[in-house]
PDB file of N, CA and C in Angstrom:
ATOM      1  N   UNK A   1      30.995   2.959-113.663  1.00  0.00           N
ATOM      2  CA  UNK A   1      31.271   2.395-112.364  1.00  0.00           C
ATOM      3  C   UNK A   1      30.249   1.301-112.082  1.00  0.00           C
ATOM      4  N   UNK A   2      30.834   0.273-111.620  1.00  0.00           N
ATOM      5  CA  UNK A   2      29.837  -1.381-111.235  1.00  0.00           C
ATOM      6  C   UNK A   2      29.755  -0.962-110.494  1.00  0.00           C
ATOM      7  N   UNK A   3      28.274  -0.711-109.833  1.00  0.00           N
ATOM      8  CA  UNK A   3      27.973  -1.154-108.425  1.00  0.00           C
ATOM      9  C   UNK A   3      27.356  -2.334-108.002  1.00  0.00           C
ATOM     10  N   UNK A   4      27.789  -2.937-106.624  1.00  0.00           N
ATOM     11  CA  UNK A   4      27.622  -3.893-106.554  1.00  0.00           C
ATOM     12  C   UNK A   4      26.264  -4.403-105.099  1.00  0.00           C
ATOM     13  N   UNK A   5      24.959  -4.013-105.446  1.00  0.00           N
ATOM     14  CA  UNK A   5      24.347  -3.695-104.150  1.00  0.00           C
ATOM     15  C   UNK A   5      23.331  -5.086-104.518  1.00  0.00           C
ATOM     16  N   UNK A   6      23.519  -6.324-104.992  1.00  0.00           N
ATOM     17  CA  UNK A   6      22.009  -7.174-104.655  1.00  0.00           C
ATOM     18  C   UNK A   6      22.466  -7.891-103.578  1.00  0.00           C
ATOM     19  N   UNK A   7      22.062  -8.765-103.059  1.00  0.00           N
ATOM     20  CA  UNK A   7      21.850  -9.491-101.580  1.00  0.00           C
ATOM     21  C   UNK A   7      22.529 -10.848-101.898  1.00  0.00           C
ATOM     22  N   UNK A   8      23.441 -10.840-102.870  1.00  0.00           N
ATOM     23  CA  UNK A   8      24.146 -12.023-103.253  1.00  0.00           C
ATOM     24  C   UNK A   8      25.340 -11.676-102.844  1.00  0.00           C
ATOM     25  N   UNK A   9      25.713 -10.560-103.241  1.00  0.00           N
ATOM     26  CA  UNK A   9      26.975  -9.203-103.299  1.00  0.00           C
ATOM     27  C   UNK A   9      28.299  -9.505-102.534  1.00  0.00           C
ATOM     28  N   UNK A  10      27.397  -9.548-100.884  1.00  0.00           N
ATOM     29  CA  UNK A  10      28.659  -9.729-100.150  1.00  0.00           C
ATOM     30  C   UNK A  10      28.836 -11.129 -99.495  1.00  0.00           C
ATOM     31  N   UNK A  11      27.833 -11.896-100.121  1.00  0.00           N
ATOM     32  CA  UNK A  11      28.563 -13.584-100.077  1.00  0.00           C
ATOM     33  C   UNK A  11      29.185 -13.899-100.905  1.00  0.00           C
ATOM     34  N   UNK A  12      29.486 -13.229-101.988  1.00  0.00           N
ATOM     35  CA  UNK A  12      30.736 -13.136-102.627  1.00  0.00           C
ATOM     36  C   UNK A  12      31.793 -12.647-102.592  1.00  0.00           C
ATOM     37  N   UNK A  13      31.307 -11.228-101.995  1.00  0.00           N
ATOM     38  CA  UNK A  13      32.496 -10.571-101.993  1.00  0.00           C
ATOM     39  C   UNK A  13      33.446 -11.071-100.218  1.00  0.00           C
ATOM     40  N   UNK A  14      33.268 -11.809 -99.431  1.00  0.00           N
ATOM     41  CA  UNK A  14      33.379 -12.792 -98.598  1.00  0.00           C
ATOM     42  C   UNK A  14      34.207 -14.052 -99.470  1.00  0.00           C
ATOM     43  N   UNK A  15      33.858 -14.270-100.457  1.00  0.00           N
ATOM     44  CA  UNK A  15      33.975 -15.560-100.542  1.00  0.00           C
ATOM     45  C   UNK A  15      35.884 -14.853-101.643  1.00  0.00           C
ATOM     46  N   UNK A  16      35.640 -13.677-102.194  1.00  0.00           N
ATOM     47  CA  UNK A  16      36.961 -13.185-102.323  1.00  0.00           C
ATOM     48  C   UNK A  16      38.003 -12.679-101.714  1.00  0.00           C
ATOM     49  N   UNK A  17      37.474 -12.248-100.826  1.00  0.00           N
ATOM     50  CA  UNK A  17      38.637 -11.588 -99.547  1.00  0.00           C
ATOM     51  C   UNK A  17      38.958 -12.875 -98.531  1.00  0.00           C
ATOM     52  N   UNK A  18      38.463 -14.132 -99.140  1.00  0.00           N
ATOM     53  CA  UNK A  18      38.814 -15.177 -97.892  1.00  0.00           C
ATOM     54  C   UNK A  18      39.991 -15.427 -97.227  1.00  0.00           C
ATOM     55  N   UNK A  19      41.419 -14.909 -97.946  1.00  0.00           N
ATOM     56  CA  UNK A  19      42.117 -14.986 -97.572  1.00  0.00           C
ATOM     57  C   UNK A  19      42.705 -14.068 -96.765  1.00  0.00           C
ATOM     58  N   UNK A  20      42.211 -12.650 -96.722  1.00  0.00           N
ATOM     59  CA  UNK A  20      42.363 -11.792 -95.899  1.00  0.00           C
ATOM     60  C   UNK A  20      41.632 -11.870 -94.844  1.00  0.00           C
ATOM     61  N   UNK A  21      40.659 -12.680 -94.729  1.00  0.00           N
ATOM     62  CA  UNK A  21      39.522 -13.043 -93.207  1.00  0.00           C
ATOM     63  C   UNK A  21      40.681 -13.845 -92.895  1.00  0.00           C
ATOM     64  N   UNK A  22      41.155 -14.705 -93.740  1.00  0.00           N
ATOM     65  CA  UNK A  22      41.792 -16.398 -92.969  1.00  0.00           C
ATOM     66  C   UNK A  22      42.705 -15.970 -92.062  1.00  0.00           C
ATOM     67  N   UNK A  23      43.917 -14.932 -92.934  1.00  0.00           N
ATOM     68  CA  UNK A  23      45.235 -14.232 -92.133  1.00  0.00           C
ATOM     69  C   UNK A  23      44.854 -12.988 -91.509  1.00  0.00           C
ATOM     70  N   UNK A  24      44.652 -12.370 -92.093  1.00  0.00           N
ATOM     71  CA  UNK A  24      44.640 -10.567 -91.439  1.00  0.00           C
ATOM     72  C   UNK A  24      43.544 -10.210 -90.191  1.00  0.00           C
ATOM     73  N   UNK A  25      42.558 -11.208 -89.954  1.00  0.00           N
ATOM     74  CA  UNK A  25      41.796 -11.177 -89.551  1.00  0.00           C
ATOM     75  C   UNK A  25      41.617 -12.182 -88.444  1.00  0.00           C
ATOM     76  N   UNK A  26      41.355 -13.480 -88.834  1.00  0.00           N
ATOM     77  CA  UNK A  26      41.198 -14.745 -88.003  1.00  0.00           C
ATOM     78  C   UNK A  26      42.972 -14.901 -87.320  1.00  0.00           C
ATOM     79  N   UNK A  27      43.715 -15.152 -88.563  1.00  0.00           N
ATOM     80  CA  UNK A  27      44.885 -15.655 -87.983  1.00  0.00           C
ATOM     81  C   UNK A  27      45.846 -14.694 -86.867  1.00  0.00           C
ATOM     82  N   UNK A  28      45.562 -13.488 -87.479  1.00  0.00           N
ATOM     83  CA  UNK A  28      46.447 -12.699 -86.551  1.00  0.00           C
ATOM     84  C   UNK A  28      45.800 -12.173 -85.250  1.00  0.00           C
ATOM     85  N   UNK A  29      44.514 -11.946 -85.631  1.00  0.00           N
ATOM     86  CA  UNK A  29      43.545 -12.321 -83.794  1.00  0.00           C
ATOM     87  C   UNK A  29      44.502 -13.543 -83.482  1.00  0.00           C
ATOM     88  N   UNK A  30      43.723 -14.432 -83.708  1.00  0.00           N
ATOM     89  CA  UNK A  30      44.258 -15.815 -82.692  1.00  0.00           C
ATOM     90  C   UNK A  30      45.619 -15.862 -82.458  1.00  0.00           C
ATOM     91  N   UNK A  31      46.515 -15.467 -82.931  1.00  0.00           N
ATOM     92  CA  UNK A  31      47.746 -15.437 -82.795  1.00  0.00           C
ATOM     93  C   UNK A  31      48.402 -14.119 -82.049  1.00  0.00           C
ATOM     94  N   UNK A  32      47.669 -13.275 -81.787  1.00  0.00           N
ATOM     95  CA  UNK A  32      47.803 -12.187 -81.055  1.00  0.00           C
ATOM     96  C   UNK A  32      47.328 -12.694 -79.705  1.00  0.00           C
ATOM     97  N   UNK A  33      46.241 -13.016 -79.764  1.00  0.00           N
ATOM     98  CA  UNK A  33      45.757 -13.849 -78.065  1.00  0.00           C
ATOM     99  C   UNK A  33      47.386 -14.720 -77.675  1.00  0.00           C
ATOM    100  N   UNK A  34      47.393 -15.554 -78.278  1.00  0.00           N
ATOM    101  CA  UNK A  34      48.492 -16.439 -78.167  1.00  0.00           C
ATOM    102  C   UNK A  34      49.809 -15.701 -77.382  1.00  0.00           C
ATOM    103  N   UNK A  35      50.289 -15.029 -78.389  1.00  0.00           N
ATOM    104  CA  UNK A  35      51.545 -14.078 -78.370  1.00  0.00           C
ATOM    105  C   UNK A  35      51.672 -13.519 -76.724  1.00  0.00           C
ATOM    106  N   UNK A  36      50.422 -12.436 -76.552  1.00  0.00           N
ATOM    107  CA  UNK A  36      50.175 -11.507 -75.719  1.00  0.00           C
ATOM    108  C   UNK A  36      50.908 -12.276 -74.281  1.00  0.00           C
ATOM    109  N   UNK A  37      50.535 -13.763 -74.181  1.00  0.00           N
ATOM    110  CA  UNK A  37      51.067 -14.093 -72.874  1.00  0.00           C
ATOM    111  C   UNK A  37      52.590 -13.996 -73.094  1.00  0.00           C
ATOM    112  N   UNK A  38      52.895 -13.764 -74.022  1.00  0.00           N
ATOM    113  CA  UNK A  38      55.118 -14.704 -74.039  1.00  0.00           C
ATOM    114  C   UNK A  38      55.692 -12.960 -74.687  1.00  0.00           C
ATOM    115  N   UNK A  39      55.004 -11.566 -75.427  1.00  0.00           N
ATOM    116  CA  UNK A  39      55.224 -10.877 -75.408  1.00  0.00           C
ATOM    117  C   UNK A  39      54.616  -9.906 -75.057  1.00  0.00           C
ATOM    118  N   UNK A  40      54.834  -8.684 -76.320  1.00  0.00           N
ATOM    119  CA  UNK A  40      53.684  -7.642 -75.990  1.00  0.00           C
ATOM    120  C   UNK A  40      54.099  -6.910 -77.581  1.00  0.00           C
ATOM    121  N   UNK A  41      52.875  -5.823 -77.788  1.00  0.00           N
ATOM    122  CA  UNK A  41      52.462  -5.592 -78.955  1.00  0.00           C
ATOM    123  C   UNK A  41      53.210  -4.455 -79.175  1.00  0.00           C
ATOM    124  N   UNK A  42      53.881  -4.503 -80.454  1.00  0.00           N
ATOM    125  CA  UNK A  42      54.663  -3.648 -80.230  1.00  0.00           C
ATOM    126  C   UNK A  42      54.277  -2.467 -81.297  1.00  0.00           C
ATOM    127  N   UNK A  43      53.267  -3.010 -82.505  1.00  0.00           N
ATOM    128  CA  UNK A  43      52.313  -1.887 -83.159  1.00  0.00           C
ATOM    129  C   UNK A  43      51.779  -0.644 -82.229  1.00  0.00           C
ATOM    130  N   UNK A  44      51.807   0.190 -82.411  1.00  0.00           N
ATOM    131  CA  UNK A  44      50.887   1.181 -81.604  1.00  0.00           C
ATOM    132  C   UNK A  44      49.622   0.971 -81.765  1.00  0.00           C
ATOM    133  N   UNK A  45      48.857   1.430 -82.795  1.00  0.00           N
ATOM    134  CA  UNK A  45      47.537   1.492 -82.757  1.00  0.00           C
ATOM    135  C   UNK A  45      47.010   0.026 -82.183  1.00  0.00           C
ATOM    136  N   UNK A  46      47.769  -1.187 -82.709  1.00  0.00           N
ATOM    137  CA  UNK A  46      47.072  -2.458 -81.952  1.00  0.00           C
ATOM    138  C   UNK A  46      47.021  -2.658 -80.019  1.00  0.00           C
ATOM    139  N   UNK A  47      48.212  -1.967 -80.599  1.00  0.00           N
ATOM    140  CA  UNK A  47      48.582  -1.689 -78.600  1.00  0.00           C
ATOM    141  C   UNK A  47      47.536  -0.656 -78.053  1.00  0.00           C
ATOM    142  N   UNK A  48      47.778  -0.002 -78.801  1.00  0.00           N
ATOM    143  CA  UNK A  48      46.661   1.166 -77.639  1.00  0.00           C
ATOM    144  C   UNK A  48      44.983   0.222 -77.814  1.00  0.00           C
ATOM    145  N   UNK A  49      44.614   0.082 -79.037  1.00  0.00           N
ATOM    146  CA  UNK A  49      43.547  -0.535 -78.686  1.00  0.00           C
ATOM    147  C   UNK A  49      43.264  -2.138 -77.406  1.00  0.00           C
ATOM    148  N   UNK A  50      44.741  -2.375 -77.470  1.00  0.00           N
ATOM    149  CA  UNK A  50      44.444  -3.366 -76.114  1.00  0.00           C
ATOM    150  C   UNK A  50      44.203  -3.147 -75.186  1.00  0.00           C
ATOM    151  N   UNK A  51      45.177  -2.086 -75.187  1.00  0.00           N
ATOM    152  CA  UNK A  51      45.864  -1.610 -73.436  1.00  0.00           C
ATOM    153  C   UNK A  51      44.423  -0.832 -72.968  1.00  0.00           C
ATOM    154  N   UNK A  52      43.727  -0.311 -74.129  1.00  0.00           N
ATOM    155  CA  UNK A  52      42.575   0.652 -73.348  1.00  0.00           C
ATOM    156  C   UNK A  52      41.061   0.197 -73.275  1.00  0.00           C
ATOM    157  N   UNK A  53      41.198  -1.367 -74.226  1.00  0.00           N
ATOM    158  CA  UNK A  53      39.749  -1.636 -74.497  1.00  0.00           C
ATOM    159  C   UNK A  53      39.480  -2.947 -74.892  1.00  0.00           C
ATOM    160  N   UNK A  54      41.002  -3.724 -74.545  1.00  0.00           N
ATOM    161  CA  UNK A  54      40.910  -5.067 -74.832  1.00  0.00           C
ATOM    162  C   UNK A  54      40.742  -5.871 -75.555  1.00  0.00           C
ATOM    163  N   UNK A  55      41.288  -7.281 -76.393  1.00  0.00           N
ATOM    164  CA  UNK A  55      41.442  -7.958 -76.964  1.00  0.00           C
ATOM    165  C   UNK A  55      40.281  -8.059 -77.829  1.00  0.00           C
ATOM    166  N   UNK A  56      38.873  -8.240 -78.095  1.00  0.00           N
ATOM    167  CA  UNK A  56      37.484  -8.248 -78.319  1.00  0.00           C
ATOM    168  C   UNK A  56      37.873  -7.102 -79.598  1.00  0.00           C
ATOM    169  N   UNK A  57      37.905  -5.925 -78.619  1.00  0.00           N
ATOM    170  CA  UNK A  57      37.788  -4.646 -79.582  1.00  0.00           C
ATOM    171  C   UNK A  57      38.313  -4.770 -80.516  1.00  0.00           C
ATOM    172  N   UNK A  58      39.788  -4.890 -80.620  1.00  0.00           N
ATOM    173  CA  UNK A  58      40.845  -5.916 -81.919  1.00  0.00           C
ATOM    174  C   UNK A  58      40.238  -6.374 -83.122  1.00  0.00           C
ATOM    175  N   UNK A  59      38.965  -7.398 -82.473  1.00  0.00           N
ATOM    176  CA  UNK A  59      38.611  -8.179 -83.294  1.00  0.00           C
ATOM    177  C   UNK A  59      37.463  -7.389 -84.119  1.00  0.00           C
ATOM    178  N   UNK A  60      36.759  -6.657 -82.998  1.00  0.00           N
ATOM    179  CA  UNK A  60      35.669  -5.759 -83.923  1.00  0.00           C
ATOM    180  C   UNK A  60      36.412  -4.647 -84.777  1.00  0.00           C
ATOM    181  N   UNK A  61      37.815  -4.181 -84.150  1.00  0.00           N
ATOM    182  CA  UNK A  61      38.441  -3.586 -85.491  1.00  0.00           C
ATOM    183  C   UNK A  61      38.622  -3.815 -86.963  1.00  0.00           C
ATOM    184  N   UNK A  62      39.227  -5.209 -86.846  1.00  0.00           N
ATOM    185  CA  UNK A  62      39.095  -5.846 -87.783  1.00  0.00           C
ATOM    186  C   UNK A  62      37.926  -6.302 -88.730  1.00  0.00           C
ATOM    187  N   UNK A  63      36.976  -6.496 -87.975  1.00  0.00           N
ATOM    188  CA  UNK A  63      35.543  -6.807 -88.900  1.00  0.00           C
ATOM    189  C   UNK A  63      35.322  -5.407 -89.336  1.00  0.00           C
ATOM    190  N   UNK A  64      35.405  -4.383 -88.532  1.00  0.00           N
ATOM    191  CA  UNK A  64      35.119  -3.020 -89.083  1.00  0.00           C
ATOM    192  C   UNK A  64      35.670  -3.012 -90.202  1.00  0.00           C
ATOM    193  N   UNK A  65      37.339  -3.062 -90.775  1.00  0.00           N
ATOM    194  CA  UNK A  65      38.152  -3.015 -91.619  1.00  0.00           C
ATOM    195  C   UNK A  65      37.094  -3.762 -92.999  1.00  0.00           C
ATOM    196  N   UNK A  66      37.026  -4.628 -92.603  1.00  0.00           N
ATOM    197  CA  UNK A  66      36.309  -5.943 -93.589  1.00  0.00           C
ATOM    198  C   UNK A  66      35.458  -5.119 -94.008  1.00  0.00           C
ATOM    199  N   UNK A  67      34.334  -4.339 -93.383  1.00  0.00           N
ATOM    200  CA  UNK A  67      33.034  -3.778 -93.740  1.00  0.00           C
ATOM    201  C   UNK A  67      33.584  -2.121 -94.576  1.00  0.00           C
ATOM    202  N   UNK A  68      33.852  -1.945 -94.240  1.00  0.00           N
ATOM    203  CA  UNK A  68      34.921  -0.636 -94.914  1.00  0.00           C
ATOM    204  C   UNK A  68      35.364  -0.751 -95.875  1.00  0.00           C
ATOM    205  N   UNK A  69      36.176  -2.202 -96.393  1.00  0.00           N
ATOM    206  CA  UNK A  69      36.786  -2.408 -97.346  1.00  0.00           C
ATOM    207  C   UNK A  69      35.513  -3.215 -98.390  1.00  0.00           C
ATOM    208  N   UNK A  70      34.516  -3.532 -98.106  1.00  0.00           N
ATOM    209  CA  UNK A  70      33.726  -4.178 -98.981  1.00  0.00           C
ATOM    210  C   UNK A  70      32.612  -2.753 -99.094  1.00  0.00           C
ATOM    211  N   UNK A  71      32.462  -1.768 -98.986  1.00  0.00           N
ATOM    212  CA  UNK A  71      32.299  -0.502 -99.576  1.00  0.00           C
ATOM    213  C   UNK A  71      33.428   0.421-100.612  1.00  0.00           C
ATOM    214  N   UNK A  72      34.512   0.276-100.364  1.00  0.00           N
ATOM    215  CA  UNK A  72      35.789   0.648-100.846  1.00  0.00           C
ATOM    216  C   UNK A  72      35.991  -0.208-102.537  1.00  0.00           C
ATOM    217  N   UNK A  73      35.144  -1.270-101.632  1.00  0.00           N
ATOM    218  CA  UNK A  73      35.603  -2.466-103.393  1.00  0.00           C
ATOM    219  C   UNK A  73      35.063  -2.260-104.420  1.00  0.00           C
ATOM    220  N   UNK A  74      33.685  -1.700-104.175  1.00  0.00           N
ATOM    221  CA  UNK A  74      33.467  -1.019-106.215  1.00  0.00           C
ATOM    222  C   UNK A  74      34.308   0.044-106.343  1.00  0.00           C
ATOM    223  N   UNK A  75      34.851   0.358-106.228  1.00  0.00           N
ATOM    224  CA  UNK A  75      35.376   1.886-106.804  1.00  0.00           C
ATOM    225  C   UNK A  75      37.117   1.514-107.094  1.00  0.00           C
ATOM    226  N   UNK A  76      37.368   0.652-106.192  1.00  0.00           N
ATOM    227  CA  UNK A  76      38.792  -0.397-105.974  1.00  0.00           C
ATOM    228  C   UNK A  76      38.537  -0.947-107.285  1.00  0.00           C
ATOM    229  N   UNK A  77      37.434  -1.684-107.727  1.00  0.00           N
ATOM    230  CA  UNK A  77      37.737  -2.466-108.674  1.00  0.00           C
ATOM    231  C   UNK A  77      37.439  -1.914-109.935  1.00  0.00           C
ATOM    232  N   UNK A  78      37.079  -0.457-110.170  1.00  0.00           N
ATOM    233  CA  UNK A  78      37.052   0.380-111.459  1.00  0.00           C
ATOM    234  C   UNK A  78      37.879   0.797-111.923  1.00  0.00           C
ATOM    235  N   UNK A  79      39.012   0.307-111.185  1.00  0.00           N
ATOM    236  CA  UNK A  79      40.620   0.608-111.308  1.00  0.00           C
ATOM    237  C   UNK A  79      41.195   0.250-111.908  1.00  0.00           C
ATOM    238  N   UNK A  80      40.949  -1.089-112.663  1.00  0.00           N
ATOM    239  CA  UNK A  80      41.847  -2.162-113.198  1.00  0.00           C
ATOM    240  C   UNK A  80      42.404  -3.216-112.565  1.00  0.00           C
ATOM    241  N   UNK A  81      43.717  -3.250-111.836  1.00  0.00           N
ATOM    242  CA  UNK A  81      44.200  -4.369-111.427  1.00  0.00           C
ATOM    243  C   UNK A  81      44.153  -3.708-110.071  1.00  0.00           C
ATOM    244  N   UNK A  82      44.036  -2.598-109.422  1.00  0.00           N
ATOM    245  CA  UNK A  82      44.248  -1.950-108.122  1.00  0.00           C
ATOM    246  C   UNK A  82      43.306  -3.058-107.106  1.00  0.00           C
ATOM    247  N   UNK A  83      42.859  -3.516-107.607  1.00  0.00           N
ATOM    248  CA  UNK A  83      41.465  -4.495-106.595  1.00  0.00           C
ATOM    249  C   UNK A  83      42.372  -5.691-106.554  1.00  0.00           C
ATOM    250  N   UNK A  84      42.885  -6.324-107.097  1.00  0.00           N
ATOM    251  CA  UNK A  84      43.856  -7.601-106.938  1.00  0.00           C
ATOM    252  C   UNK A  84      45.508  -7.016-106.515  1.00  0.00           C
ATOM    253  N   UNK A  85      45.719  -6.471-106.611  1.00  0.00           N
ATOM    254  CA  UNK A  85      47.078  -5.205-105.874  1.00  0.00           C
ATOM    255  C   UNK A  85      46.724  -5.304-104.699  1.00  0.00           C
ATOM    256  N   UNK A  86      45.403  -5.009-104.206  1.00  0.00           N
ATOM    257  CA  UNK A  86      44.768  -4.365-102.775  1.00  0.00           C
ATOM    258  C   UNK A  86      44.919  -5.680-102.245  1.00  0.00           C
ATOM    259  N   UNK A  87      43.840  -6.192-102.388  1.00  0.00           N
ATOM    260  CA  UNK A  87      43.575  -8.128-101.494  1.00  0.00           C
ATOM    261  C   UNK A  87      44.993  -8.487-101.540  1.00  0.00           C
ATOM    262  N   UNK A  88      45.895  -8.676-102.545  1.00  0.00           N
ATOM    263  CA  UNK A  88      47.242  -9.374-101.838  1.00  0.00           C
ATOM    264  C   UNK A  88      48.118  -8.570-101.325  1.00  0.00           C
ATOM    265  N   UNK A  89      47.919  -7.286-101.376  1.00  0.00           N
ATOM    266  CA  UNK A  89      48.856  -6.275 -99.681  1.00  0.00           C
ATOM    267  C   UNK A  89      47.955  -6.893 -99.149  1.00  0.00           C
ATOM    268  N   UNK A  90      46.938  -6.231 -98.575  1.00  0.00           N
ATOM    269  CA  UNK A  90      46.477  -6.909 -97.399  1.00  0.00           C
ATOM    270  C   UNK A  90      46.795  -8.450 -97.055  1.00  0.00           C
ATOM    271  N   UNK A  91      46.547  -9.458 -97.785  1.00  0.00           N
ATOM    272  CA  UNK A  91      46.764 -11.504 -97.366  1.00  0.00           C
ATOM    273  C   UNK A  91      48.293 -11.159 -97.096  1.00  0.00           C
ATOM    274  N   UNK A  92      49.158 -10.431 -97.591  1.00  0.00           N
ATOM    275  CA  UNK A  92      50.553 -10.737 -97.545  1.00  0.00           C
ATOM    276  C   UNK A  92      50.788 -10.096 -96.318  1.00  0.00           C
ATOM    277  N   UNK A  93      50.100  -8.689 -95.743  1.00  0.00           N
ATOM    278  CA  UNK A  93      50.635  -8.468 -94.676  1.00  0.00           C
ATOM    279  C   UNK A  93      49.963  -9.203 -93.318  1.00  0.00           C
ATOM    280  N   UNK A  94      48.571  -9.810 -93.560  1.00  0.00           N
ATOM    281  CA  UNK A  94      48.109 -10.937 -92.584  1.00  0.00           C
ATOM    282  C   UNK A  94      49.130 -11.982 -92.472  1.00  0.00           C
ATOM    283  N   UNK A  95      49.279 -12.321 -93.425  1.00  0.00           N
ATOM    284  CA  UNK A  95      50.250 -13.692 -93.701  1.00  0.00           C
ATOM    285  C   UNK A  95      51.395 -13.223 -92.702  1.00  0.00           C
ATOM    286  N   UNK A  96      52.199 -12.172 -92.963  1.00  0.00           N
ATOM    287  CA  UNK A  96      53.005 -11.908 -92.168  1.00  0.00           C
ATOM    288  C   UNK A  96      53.018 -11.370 -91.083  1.00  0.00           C
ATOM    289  N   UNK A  97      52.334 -10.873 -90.511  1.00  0.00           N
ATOM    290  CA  UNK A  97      51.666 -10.575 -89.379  1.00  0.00           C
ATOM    291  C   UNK A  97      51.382 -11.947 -88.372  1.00  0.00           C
ATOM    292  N   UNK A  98      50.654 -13.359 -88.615  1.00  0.00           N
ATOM    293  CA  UNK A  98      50.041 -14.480 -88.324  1.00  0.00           C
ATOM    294  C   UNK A  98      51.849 -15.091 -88.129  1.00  0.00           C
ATOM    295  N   UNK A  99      52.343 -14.581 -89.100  1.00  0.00           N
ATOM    296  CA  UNK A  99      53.661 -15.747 -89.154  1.00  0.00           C
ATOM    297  C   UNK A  99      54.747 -15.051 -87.566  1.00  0.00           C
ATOM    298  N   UNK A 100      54.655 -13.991 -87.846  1.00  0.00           N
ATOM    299  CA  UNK A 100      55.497 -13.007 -86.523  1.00  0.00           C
ATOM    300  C   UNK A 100      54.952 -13.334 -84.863  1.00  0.00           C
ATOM    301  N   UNK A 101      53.352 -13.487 -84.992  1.00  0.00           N
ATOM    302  CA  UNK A 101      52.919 -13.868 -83.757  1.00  0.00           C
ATOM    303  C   UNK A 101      53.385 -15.181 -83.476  1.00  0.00           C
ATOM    304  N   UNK A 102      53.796 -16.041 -84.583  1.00  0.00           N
ATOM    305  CA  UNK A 102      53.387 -17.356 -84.366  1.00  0.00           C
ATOM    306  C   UNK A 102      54.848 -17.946 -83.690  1.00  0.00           C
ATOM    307  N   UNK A 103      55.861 -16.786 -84.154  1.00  0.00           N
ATOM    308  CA  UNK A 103      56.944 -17.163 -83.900  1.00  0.00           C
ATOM    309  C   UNK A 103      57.225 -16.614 -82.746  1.00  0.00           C
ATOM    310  N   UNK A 104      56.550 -15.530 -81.511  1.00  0.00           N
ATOM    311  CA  UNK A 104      56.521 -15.740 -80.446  1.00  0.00           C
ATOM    312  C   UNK A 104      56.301 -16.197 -79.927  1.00  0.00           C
ATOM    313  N   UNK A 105      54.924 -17.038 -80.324  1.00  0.00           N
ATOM    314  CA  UNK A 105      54.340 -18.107 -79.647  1.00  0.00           C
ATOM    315  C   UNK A 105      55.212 -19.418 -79.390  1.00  0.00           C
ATOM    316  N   UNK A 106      56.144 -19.759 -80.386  1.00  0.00           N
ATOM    317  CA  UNK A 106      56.722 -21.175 -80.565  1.00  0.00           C
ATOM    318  C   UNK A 106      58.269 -20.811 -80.032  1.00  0.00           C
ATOM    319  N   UNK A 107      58.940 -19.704 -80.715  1.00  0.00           N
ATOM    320  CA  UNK A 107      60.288 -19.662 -80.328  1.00  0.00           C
ATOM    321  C   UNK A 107      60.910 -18.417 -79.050  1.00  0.00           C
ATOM    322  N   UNK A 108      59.358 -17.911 -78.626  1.00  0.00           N
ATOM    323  CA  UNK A 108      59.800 -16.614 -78.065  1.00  0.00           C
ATOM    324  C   UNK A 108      60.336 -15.557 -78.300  1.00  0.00           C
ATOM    325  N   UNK A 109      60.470 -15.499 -79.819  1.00  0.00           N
ATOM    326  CA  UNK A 109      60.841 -14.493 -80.432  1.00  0.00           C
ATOM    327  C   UNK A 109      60.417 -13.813 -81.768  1.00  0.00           C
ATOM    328  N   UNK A 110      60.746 -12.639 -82.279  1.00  0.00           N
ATOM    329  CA  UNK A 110      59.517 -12.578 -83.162  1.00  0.00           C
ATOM    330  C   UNK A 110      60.481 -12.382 -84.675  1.00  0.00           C
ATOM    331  N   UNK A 111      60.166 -12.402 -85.252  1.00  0.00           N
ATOM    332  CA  UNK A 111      60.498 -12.115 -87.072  1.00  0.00           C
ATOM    333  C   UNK A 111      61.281 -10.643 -86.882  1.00  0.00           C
ATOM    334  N   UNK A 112      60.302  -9.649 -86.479  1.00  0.00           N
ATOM    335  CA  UNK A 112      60.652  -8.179 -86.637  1.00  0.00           C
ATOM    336  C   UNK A 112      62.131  -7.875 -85.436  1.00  0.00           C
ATOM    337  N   UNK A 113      62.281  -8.642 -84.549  1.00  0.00           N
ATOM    338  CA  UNK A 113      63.049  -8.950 -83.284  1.00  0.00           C
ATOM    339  C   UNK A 113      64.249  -9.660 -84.111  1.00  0.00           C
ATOM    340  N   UNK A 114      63.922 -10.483 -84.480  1.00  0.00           N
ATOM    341  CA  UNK A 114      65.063 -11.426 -85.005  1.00  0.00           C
ATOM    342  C   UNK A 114      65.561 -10.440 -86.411  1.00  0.00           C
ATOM    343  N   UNK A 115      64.975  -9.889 -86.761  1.00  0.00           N
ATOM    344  CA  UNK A 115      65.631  -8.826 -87.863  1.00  0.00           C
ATOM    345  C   UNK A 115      66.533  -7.627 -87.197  1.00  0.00           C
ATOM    346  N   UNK A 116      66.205  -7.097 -85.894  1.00  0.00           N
ATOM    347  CA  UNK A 116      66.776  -6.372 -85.578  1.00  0.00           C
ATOM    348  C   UNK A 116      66.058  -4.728 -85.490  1.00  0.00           C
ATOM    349  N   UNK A 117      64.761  -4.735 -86.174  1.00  0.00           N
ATOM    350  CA  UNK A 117      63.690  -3.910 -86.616  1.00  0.00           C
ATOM    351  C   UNK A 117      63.555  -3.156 -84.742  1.00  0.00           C
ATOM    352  N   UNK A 118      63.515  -4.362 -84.084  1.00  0.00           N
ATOM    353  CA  UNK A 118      62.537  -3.394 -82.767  1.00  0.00           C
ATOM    354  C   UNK A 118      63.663  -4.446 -81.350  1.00  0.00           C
TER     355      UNK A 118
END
């Protein structure tokens, strides 16, 4: 098992998950602020964390996630390919997540809505 503990570590390991900060993280915050005025959240757990503790908290969820998952990543990546499996579920469901807000924001309606899902 690699472990990965010098003080270089997680400016790298940052500099690999960038795309899950860009979407899952940055994009779907900001696009959740956005949204919130033209809908409402229709995730539970994102919802309850609004409804009881506000938009902020969201965001420290998310960094939590980040810090969780960059402990998770040596043992993720002793796996084989499970560490590159992992980062693109996660970017793909930011990605889609960022894209659903975005389309409340612009058309008033959402992806999961326009499917018929909710």
């Amino acid at each position: 098992m690699e472990v990965y503990n010098t003080r270089g570590s997680f400016s790298s390991y940052l500099y690999e998950i960038r795309f899950i900060i860009l979407f899952y993280v940055i994009g779907d915050w900001i696009s959740t602020v956005c949204a919130l005025n033209q809908g409402t959240e229709y995730n539970p757990v994102p919802a309850m964390i609004l409804e009881n503790y506000g938009i902020y908290h969201l965001l420290l969820v998310k960094i939590g996630f980040i810090l969780l998952l960059f402990y998770a990543a040596p043992l993720i990546k002793t796996s084989g390919e499970k560490w590159f499996l992992t980062k693109r579920i996660i970017e793909s469901v930011g990605v889609f997540v960022t894209a659903n807000n975005l389309m409340v924001v612009w058309y008033g309606n959402s992806l999961i809505q326009a499917i018929g899902l909710v």
